[in-house]
Protein backbone atom coordinates (compact mmCIF):
# COMPACT_ATOMS: atom_id res chain seq x y z
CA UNK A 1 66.40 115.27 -79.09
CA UNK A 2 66.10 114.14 -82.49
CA UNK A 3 64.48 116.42 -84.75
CA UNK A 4 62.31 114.36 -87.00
CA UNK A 5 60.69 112.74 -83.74
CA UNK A 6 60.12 116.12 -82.60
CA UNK A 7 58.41 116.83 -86.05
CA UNK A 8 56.19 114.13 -85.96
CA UNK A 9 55.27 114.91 -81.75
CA UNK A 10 54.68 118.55 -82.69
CA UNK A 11 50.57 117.84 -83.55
CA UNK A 12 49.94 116.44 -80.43
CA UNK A 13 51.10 118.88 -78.31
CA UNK A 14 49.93 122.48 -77.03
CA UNK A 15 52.43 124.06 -79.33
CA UNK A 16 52.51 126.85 -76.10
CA UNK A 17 53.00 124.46 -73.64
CA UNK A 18 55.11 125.43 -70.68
CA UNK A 19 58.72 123.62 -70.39
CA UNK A 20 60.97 123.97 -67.27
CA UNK A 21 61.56 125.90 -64.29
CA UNK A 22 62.59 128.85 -66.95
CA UNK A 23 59.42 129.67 -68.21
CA UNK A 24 59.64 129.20 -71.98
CA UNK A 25 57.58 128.13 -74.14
CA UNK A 26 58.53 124.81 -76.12
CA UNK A 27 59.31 127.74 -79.08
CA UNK A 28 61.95 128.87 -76.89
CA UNK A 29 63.78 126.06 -76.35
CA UNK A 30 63.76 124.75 -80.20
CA UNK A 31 64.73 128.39 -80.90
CA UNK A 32 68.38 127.92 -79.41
CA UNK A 33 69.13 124.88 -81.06
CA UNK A 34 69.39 123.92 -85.23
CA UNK A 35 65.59 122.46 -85.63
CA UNK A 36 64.33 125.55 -87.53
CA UNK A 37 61.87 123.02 -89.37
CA UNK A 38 60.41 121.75 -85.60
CA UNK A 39 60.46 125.75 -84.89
CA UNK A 40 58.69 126.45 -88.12
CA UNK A 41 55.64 123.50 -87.31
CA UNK A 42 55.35 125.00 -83.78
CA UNK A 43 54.32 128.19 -85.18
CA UNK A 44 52.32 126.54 -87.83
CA UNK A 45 50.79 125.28 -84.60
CA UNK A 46 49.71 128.24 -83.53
CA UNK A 47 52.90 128.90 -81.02
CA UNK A 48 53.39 132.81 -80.05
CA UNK A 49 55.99 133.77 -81.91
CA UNK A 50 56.85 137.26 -79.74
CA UNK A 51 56.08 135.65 -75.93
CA UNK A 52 59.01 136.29 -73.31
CA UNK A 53 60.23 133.31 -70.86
CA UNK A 54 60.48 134.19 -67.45
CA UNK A 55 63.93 135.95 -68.36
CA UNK A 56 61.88 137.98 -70.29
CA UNK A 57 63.71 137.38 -73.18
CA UNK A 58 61.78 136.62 -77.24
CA UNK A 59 62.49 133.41 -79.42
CA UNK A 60 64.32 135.23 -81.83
CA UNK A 61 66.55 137.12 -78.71
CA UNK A 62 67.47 133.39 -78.08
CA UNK A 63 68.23 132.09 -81.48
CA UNK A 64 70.19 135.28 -82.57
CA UNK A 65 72.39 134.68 -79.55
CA UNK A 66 73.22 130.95 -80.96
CA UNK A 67 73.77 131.96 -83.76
CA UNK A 68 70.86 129.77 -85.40
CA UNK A 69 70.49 131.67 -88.79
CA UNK A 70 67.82 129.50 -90.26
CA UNK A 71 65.81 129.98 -87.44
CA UNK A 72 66.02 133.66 -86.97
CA UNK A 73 64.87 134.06 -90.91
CA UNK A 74 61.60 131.65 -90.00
CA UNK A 75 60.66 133.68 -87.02
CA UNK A 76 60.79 136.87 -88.74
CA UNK A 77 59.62 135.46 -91.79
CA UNK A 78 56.17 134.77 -89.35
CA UNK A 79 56.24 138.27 -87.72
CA UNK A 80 59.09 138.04 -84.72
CA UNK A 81 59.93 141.26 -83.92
CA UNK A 82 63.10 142.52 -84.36
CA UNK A 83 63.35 144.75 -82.09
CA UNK A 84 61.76 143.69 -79.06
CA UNK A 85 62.84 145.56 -75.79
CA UNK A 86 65.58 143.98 -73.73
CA UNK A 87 64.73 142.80 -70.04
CA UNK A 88 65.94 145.50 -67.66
CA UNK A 89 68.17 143.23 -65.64
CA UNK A 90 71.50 142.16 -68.29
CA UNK A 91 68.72 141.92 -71.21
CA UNK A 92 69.26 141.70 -75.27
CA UNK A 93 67.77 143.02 -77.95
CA UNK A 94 68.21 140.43 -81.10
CA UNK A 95 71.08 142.55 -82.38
CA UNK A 96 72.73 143.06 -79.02
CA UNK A 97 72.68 139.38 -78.34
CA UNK A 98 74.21 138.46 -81.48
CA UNK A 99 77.01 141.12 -80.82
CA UNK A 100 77.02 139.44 -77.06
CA UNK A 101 77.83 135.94 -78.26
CA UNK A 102 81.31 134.41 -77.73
CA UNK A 103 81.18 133.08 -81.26
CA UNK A 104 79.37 136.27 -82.88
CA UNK A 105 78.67 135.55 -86.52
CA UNK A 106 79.21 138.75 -88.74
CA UNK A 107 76.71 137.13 -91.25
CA UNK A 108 74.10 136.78 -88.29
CA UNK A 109 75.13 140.67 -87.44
CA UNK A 110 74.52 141.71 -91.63
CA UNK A 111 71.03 139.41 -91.51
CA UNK A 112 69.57 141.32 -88.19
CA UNK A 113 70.33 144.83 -89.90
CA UNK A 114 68.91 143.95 -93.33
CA UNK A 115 65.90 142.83 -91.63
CA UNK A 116 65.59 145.83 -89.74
CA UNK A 117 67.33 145.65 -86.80
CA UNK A 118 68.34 149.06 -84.50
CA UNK A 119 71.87 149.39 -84.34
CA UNK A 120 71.62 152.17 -81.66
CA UNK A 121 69.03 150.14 -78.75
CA UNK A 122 70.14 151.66 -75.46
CA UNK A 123 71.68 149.52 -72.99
CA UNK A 124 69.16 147.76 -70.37
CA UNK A 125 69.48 149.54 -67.35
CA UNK A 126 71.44 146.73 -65.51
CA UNK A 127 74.33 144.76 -67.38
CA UNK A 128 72.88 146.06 -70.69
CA UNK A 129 75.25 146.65 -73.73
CA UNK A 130 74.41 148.24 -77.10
CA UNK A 131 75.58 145.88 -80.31
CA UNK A 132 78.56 148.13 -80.06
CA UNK A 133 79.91 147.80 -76.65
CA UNK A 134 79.26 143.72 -76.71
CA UNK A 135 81.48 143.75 -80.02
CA UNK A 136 83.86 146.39 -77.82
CA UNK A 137 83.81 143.48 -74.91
CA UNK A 138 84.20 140.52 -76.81
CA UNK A 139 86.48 141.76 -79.22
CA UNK A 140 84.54 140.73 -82.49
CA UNK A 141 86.33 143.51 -84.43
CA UNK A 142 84.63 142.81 -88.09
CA UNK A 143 81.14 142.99 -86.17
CA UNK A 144 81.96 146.40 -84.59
CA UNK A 145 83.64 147.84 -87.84
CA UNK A 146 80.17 146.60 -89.25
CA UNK A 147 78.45 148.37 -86.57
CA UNK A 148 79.97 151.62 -87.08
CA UNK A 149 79.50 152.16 -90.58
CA UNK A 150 76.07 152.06 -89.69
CA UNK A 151 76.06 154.78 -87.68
CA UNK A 152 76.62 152.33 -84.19
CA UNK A 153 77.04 155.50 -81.82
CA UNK A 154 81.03 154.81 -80.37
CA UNK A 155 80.08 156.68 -77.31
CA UNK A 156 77.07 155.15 -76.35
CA UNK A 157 76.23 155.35 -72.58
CA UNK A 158 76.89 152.72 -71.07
CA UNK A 159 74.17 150.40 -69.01
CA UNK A 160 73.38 152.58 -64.91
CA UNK A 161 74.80 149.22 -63.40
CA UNK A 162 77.62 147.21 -64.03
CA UNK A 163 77.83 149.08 -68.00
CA UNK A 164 80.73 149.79 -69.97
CA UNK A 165 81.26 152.37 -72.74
CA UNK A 166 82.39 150.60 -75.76
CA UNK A 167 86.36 151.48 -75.41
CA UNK A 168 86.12 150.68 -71.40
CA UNK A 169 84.71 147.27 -72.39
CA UNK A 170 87.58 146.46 -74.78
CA UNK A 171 90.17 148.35 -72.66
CA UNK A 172 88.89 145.86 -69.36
CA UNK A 173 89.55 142.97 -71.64
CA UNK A 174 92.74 144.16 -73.74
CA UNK A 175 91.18 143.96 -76.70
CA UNK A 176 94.33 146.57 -78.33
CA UNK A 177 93.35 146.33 -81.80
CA UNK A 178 89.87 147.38 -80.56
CA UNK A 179 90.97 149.93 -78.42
CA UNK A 180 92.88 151.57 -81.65
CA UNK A 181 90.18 151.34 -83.81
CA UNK A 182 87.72 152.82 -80.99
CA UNK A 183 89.90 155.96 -80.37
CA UNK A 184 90.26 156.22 -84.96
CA UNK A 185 86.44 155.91 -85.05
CA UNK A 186 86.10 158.92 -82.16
CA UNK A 187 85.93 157.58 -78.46
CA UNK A 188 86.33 160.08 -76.16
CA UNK A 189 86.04 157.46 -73.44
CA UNK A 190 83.69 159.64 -70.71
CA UNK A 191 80.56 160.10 -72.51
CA UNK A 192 80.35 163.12 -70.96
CA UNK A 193 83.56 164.26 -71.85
CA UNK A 194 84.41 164.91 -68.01
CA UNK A 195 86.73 162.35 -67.35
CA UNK A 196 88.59 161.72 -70.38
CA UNK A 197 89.69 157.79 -69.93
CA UNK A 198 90.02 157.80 -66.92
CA UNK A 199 87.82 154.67 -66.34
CA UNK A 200 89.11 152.37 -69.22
CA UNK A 201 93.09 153.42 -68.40
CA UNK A 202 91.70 151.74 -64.81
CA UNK A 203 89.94 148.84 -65.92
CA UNK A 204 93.05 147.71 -68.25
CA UNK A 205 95.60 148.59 -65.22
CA UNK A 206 93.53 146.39 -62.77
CA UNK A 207 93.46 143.61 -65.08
CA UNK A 208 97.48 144.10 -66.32
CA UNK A 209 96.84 144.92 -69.88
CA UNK A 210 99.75 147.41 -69.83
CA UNK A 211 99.82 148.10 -73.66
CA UNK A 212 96.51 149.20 -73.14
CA UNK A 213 97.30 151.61 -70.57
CA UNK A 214 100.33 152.76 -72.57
CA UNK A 215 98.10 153.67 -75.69
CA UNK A 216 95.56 155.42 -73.95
């Protein structure tokens, strides 16, 4: 909707009110979309800033994913925090989200760091990534070059169910130029060095990246 009407609505509602079958707050829903001013009046309101929907996932988890810069700085501005754990099932830290996004913004990636954020989160325990390995999937190769110069571990183990190390990830999606820079920065694909890679020499066959398979 439009955002000054929103503004102007904002006093008359319960600034925590309940809004869909979801579970999130009204905070939640502003927080995915560019009205960091209606976001900033909710809180103003007296809105909990660090409440999870029923996806168990924060305000600022949302608007780091979409990339909503403005808002991100307003909710930690008010105490958001930064690192709030990730749902179990395919959750996101702030940082991991970001990295998760199909239009990742490296200056969203540099804003969650200088504000604290950790670049080495583990992986929820089902469809988790770390920032890493969602950089490694999606092939946002500034944001994982980023990543690892601050000590983003490049062997990371990956989430119990349906996870992918970070050069399995890019491998399965022939990210090459990711692949490269993986194996310069010091994949060893098996985190626990038993299998060599194995795995990601079998994810890119099965999906036909053969220059992929012919590097690794």
């Amino acid at each position: 909707g439009n955002a000054e009407v929103i503004e102007l609505v904002v006093p008359t509602l319960d600034p925590n009110l309940l809004k869909g079958a979801a579970g999130g707050r009204l905070l939640h829903h502003i927080a995915r979309k560019s009205h960091f001013k209606v976001a900033e009046k909710l809180i103003q309101a007296g809105a909990e800033i660090n409440i999870s929907n029923f996806s168990l996932r924060t305000p600022l988890q949302l608007a780091a994913e979409m990339d909503q810069l403005d808002t991100v700085n307003i909710l930690l501005d008010h105490g958001a925090q930064i690192n709030a754990s990730a749902a179990t099932e395919r959750g996101r830290t702030a940082l991991q989200a970001a990295a998760s996004s199909e239009d990742a913004n490296l200056t969203m990636i540099e804003l969650l760091l200088s504000r604290g954020a950790e670049v080495n989160t583990p992986a929820a325990g089902e469809g988790g990534v770390t920032a890493l390995q969602a950089a490694a999937i999606r092939g946002h190769i500034n944001i994982a070059l980023l990543l690892i110069e601050r000590k983003a571990a490049v062997n990371a183990t990956p989430a119990l169910k349906d996870g992918r190390t970070a050069i399995d990830g890019a491998a399965e999606h022939g990210r090459l130029d990711m692949v490269q820079m993986l194996l310069n920065a010091g994949a060893i694909g098996d985190p626990f060095g038993q299998h060599g890679f194995k795995n990601a020499i079998k994810l890119a066959r099965e999906n036909r990246h053969t220059v992929v398979v012919d590097l690794l």
